[in-house]
PDB file of N, CA and C in Angstrom:
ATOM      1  N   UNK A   1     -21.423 124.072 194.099  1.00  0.00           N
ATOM      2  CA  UNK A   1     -22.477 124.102 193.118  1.00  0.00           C
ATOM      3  C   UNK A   1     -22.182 123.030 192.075  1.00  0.00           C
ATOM      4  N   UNK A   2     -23.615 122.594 191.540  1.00  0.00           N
ATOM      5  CA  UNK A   2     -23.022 120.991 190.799  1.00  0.00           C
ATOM      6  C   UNK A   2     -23.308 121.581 189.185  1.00  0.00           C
ATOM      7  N   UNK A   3     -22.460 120.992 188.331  1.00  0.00           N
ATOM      8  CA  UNK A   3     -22.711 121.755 186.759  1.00  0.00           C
ATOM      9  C   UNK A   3     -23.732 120.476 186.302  1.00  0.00           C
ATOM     10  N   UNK A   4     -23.396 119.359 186.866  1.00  0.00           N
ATOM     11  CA  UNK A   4     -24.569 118.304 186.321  1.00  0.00           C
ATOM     12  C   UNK A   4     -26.368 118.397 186.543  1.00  0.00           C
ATOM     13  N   UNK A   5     -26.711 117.914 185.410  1.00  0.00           N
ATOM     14  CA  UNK A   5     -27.858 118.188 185.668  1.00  0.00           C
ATOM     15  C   UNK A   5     -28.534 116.530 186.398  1.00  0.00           C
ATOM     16  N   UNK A   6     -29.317 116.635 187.009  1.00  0.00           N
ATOM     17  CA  UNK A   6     -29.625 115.031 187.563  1.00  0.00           C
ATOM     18  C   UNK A   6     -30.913 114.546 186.228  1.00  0.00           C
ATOM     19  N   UNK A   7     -30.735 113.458 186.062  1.00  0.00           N
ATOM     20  CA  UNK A   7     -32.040 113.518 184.798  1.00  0.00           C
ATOM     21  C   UNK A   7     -33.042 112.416 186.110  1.00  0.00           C
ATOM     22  N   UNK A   8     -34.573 113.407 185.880  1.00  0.00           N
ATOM     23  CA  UNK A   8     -35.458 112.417 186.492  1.00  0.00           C
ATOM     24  C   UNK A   8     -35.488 113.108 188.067  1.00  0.00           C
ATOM     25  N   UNK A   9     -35.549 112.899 188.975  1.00  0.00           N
ATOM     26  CA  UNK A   9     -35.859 113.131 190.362  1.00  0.00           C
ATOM     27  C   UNK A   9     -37.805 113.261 190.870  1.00  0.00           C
ATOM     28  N   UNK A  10     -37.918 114.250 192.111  1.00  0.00           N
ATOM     29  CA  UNK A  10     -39.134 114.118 192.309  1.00  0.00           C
ATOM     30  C   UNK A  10     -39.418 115.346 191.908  1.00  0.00           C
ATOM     31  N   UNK A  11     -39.396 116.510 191.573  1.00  0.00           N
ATOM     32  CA  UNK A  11     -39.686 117.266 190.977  1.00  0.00           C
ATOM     33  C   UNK A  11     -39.946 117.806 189.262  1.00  0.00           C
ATOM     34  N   UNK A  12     -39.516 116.953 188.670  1.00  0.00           N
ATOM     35  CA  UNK A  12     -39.250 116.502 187.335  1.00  0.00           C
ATOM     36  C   UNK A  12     -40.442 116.557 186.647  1.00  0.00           C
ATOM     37  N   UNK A  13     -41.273 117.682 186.239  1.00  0.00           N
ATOM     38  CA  UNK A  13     -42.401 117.029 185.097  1.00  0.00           C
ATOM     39  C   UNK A  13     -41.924 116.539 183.896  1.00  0.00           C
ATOM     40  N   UNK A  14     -42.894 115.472 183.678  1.00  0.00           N
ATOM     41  CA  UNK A  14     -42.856 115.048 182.375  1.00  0.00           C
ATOM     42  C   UNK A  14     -43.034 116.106 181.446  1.00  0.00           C
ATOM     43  N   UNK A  15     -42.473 115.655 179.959  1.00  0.00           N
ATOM     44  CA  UNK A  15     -43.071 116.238 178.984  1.00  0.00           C
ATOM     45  C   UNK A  15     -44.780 115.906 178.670  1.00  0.00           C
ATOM     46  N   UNK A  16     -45.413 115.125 178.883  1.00  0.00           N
ATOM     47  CA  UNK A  16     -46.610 115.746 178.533  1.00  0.00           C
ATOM     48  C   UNK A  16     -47.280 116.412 179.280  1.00  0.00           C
ATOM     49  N   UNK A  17     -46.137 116.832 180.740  1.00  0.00           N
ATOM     50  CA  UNK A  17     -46.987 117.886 182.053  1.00  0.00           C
ATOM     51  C   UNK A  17     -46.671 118.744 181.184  1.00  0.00           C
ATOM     52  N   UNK A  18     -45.612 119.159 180.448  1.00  0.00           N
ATOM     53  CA  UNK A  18     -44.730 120.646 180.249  1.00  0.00           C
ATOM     54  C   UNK A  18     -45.550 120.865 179.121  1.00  0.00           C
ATOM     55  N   UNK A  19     -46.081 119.872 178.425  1.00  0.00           N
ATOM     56  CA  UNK A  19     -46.749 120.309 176.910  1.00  0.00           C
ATOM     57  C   UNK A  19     -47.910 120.800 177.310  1.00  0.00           C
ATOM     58  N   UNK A  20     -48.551 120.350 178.054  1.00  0.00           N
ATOM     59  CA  UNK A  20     -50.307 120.507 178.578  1.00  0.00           C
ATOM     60  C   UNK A  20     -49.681 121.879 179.153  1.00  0.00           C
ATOM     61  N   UNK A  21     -49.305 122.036 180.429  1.00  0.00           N
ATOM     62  CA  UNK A  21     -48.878 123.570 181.134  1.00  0.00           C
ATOM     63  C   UNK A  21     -48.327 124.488 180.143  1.00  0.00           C
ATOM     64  N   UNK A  22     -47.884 124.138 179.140  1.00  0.00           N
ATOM     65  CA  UNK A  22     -47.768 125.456 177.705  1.00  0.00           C
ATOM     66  C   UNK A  22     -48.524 125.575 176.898  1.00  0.00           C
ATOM     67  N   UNK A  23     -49.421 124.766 176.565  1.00  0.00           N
ATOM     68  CA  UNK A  23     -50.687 124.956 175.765  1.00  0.00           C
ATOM     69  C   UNK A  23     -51.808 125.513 176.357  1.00  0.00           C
ATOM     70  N   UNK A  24     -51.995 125.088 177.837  1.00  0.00           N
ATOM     71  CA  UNK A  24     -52.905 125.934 178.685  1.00  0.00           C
ATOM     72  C   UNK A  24     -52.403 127.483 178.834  1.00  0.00           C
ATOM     73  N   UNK A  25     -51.739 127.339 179.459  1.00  0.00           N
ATOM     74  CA  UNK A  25     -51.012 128.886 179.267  1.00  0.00           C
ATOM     75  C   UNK A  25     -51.035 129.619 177.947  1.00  0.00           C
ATOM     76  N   UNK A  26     -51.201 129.052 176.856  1.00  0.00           N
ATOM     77  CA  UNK A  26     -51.003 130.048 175.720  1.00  0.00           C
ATOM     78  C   UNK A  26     -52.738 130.343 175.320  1.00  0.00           C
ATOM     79  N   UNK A  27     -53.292 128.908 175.471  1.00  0.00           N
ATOM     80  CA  UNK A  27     -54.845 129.157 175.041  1.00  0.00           C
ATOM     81  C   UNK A  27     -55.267 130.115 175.995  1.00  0.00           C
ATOM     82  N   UNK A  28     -54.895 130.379 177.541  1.00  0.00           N
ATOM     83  CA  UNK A  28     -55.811 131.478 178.115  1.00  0.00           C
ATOM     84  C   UNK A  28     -55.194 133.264 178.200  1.00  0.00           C
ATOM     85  N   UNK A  29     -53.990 133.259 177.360  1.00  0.00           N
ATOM     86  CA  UNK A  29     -53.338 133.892 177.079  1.00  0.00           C
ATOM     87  C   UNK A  29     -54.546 134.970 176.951  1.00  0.00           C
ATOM     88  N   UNK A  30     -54.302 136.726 177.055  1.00  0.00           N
ATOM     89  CA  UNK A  30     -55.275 137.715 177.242  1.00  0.00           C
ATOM     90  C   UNK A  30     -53.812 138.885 176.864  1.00  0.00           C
ATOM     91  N   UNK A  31     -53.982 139.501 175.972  1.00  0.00           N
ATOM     92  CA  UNK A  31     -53.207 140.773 176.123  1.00  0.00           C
ATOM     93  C   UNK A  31     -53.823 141.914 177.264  1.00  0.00           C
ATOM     94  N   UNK A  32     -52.831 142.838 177.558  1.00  0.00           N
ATOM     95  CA  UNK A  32     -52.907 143.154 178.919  1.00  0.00           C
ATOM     96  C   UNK A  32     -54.241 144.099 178.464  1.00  0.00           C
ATOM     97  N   UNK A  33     -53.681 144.986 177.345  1.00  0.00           N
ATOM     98  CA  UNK A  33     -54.569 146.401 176.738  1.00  0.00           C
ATOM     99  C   UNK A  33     -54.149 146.575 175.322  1.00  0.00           C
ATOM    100  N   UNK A  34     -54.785 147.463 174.752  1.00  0.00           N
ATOM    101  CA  UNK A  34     -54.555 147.426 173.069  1.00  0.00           C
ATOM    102  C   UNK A  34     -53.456 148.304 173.018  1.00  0.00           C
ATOM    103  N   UNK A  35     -53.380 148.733 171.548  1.00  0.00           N
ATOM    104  CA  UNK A  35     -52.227 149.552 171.061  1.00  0.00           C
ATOM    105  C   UNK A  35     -52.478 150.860 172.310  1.00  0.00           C
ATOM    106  N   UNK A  36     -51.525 151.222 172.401  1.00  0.00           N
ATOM    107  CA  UNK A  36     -51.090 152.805 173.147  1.00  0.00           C
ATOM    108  C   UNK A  36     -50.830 153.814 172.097  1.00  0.00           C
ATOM    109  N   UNK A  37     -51.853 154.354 171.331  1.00  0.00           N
ATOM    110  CA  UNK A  37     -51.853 155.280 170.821  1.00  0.00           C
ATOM    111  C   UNK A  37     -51.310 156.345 171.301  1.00  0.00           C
ATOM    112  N   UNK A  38     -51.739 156.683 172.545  1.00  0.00           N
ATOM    113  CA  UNK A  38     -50.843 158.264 172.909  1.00  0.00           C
ATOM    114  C   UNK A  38     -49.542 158.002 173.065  1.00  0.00           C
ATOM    115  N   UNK A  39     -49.011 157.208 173.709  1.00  0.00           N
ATOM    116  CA  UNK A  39     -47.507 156.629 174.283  1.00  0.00           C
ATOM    117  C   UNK A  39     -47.103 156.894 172.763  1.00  0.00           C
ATOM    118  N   UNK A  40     -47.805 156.206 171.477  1.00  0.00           N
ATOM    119  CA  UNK A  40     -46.973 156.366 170.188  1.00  0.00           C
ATOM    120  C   UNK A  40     -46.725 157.577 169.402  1.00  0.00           C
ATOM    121  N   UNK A  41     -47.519 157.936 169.804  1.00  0.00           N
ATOM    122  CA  UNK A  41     -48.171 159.923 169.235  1.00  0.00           C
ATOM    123  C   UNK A  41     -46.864 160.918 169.830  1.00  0.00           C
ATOM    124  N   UNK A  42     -46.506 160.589 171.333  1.00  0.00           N
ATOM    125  CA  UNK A  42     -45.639 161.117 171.886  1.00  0.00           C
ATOM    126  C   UNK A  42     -44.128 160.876 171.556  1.00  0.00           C
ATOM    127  N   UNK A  43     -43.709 159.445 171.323  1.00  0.00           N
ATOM    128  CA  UNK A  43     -42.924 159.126 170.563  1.00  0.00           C
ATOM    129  C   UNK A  43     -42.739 159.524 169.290  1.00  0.00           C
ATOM    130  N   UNK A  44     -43.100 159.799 168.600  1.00  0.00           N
ATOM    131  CA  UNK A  44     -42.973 159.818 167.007  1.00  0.00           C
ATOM    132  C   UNK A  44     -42.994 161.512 167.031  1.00  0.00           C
ATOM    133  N   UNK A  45     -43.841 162.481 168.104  1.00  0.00           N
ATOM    134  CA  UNK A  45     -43.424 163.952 167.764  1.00  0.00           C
ATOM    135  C   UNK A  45     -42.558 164.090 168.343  1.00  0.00           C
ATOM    136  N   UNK A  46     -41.331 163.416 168.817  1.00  0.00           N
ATOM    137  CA  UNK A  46     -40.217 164.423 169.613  1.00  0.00           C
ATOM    138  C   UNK A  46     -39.277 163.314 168.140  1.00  0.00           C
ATOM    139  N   UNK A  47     -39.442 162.705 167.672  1.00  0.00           N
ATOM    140  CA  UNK A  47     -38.862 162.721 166.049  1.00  0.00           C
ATOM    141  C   UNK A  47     -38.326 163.863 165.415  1.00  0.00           C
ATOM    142  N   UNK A  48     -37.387 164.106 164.781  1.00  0.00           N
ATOM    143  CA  UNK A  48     -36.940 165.331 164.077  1.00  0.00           C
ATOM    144  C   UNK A  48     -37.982 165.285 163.132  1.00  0.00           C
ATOM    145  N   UNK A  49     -38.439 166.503 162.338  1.00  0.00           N
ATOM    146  CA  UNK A  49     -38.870 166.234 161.022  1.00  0.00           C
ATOM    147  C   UNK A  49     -38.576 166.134 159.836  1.00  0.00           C
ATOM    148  N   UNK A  50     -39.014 165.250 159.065  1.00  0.00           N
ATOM    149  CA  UNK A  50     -38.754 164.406 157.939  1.00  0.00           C
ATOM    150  C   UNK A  50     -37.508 165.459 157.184  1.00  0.00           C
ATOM    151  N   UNK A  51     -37.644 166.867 157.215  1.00  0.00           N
ATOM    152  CA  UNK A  51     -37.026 167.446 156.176  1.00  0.00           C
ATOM    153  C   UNK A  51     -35.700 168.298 156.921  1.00  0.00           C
ATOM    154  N   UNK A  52     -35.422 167.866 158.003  1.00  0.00           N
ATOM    155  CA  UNK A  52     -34.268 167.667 158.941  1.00  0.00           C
ATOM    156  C   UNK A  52     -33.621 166.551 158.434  1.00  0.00           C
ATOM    157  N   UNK A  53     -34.048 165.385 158.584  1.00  0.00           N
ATOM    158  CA  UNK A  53     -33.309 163.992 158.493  1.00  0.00           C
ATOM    159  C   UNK A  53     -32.940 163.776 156.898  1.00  0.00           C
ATOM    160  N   UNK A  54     -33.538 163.982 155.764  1.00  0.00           N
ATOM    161  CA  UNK A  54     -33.222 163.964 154.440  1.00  0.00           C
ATOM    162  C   UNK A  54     -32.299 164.916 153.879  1.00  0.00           C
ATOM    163  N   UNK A  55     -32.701 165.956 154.618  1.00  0.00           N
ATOM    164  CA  UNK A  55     -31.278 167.103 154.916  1.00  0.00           C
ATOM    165  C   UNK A  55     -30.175 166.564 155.019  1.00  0.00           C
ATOM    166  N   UNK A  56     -29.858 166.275 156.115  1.00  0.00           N
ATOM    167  CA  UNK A  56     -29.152 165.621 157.038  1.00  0.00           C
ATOM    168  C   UNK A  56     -28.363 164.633 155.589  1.00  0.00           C
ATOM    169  N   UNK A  57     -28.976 163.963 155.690  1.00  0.00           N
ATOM    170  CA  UNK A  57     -28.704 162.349 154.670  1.00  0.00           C
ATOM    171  C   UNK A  57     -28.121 163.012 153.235  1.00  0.00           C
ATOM    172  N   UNK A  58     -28.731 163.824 152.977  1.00  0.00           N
ATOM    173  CA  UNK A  58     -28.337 164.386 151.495  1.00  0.00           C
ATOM    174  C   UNK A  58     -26.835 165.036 151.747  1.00  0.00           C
ATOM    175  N   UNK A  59     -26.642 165.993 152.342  1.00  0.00           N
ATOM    176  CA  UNK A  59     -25.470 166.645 153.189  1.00  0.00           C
ATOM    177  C   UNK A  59     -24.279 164.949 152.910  1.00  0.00           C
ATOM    178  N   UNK A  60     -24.724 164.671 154.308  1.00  0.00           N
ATOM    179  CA  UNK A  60     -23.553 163.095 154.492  1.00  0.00           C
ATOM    180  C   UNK A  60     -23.797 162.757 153.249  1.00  0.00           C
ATOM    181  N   UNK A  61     -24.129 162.362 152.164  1.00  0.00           N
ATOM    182  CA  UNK A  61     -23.879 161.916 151.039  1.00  0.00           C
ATOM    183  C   UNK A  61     -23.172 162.212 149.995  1.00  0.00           C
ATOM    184  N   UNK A  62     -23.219 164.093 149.820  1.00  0.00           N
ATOM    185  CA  UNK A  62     -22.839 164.764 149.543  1.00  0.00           C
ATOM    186  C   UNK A  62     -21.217 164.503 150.049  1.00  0.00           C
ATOM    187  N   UNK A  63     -20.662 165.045 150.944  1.00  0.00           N
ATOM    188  CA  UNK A  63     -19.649 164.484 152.129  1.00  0.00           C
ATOM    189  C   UNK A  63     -18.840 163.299 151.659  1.00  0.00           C
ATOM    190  N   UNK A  64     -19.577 161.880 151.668  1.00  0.00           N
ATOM    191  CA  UNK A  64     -18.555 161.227 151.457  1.00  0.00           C
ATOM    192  C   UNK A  64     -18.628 160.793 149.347  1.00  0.00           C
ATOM    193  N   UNK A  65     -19.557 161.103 148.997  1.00  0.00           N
ATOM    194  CA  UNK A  65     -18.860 161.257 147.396  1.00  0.00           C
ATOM    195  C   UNK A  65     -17.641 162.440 147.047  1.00  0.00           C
ATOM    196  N   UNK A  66     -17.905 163.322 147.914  1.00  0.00           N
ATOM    197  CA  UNK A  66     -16.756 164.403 147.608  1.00  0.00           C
ATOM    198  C   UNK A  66     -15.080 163.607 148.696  1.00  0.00           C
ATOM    199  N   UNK A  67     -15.456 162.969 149.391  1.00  0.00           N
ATOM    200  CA  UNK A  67     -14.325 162.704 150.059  1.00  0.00           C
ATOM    201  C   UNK A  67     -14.151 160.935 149.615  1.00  0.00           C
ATOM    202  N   UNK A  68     -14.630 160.396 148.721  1.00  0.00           N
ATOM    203  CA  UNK A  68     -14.101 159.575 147.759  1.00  0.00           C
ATOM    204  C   UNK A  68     -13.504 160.319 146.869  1.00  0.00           C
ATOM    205  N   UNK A  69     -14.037 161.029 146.048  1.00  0.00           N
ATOM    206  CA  UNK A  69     -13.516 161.620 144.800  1.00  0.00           C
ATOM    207  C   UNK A  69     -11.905 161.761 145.247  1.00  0.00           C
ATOM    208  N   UNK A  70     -11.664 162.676 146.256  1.00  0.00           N
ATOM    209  CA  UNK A  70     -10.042 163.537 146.403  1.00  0.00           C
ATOM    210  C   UNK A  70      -9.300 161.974 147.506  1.00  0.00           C
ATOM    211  N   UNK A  71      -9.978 161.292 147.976  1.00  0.00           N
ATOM    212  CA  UNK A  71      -9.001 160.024 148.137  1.00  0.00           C
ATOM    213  C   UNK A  71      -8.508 159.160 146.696  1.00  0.00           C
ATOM    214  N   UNK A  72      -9.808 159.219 146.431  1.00  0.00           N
ATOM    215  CA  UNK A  72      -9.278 158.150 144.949  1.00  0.00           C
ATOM    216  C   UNK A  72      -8.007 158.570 144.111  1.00  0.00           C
ATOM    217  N   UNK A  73      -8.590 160.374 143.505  1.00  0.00           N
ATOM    218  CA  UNK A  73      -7.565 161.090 143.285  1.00  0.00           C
ATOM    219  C   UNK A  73      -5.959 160.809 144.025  1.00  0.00           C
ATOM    220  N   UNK A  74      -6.263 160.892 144.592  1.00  0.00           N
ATOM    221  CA  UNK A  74      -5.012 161.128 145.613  1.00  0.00           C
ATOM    222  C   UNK A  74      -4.234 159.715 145.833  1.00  0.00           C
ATOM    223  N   UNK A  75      -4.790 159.057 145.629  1.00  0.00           N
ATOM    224  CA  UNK A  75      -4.254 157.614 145.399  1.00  0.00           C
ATOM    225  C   UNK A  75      -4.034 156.946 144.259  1.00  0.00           C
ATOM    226  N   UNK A  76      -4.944 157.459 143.266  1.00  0.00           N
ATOM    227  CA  UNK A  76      -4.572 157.382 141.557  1.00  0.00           C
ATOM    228  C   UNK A  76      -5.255 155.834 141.655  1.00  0.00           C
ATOM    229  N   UNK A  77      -6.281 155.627 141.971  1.00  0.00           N
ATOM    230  CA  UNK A  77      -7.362 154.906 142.362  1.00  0.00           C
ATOM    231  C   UNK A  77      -8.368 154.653 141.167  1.00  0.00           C
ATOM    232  N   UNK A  78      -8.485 153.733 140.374  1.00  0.00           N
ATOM    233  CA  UNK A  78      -9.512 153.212 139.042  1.00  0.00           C
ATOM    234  C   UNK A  78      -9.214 154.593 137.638  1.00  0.00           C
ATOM    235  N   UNK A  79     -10.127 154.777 137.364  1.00  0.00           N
ATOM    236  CA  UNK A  79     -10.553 156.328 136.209  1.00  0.00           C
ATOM    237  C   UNK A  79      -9.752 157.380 136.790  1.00  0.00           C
ATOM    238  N   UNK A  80      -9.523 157.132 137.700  1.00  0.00           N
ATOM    239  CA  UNK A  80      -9.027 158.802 138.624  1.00  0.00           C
ATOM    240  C   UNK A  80      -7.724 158.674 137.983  1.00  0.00           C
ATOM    241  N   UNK A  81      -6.732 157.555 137.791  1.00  0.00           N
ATOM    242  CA  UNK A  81      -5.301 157.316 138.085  1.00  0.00           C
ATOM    243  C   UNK A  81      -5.028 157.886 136.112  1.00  0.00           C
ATOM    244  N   UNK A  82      -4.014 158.698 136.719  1.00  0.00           N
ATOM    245  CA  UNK A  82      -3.704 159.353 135.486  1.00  0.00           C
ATOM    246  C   UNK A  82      -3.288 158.099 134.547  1.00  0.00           C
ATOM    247  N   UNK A  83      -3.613 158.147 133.148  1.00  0.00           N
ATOM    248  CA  UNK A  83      -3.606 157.807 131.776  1.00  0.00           C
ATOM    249  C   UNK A  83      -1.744 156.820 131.966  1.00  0.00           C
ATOM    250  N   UNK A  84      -1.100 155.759 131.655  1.00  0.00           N
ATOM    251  CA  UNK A  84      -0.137 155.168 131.402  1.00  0.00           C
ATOM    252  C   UNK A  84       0.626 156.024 130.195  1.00  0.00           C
ATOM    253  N   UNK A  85       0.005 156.681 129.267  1.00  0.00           N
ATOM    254  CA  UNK A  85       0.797 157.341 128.055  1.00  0.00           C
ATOM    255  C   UNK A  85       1.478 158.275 128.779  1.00  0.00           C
ATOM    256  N   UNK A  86       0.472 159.095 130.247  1.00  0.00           N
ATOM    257  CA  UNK A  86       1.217 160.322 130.152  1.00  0.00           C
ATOM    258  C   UNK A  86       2.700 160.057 130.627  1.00  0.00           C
ATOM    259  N   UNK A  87       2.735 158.906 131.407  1.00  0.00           N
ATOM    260  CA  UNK A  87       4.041 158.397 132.217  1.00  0.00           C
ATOM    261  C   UNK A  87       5.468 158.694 130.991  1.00  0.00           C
ATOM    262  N   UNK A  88       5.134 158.000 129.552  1.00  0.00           N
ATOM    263  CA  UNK A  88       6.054 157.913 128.446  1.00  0.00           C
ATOM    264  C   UNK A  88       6.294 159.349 127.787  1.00  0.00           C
ATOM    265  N   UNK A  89       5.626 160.567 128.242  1.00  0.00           N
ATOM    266  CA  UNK A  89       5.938 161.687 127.563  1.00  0.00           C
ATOM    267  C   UNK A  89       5.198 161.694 126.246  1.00  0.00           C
ATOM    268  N   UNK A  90       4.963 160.957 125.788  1.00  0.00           N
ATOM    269  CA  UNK A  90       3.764 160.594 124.525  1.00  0.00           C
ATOM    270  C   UNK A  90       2.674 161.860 124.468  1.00  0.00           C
TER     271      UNK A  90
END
């Protein structure tokens, strides 16, 4: 198998064949059929509903502010990290 490409031969359209054969092609261009309303109707009800998923989201949010809080803590991480005075007994 050859990795070169040959430039030119007898099969070779020109560019203004390739420009004309893509402009024809796009001007007679036809979509097949319109939107698929039912196909989308069917899709969108096997969706959880809205007050599942905000659930959901509020929960995980909930989740990882509480599991920042006790890492930060726990690492003595910004505001969390105990006060420098208390270190001196002060």
């Amino acid at each position: 198998m050859e990795d070169k490409t040959t430039a030119g031969g007898l099969n070779t359209p020109s560019e203004t064949d390739v420009s004309r054969m893509i402009r024809a092609e796009v001007e007679t261009w036809q979509p097949r059929r319109g939107p698929d309303w039912a196909d989308f109707m069917v899709r969108v009800s096997k969706e959880p509903p809205p007050w599942v998923i905000y659930t959901t989201a509020s929960a995980a949010l909930v989740f990882i502010l509480f599991a920042a809080f006790f890492i930060g803590s726990w690492l003595q991480i910004g505001a969390l990290a105990p006060h420098p005075s208390s270190f001196t007994g002060h």
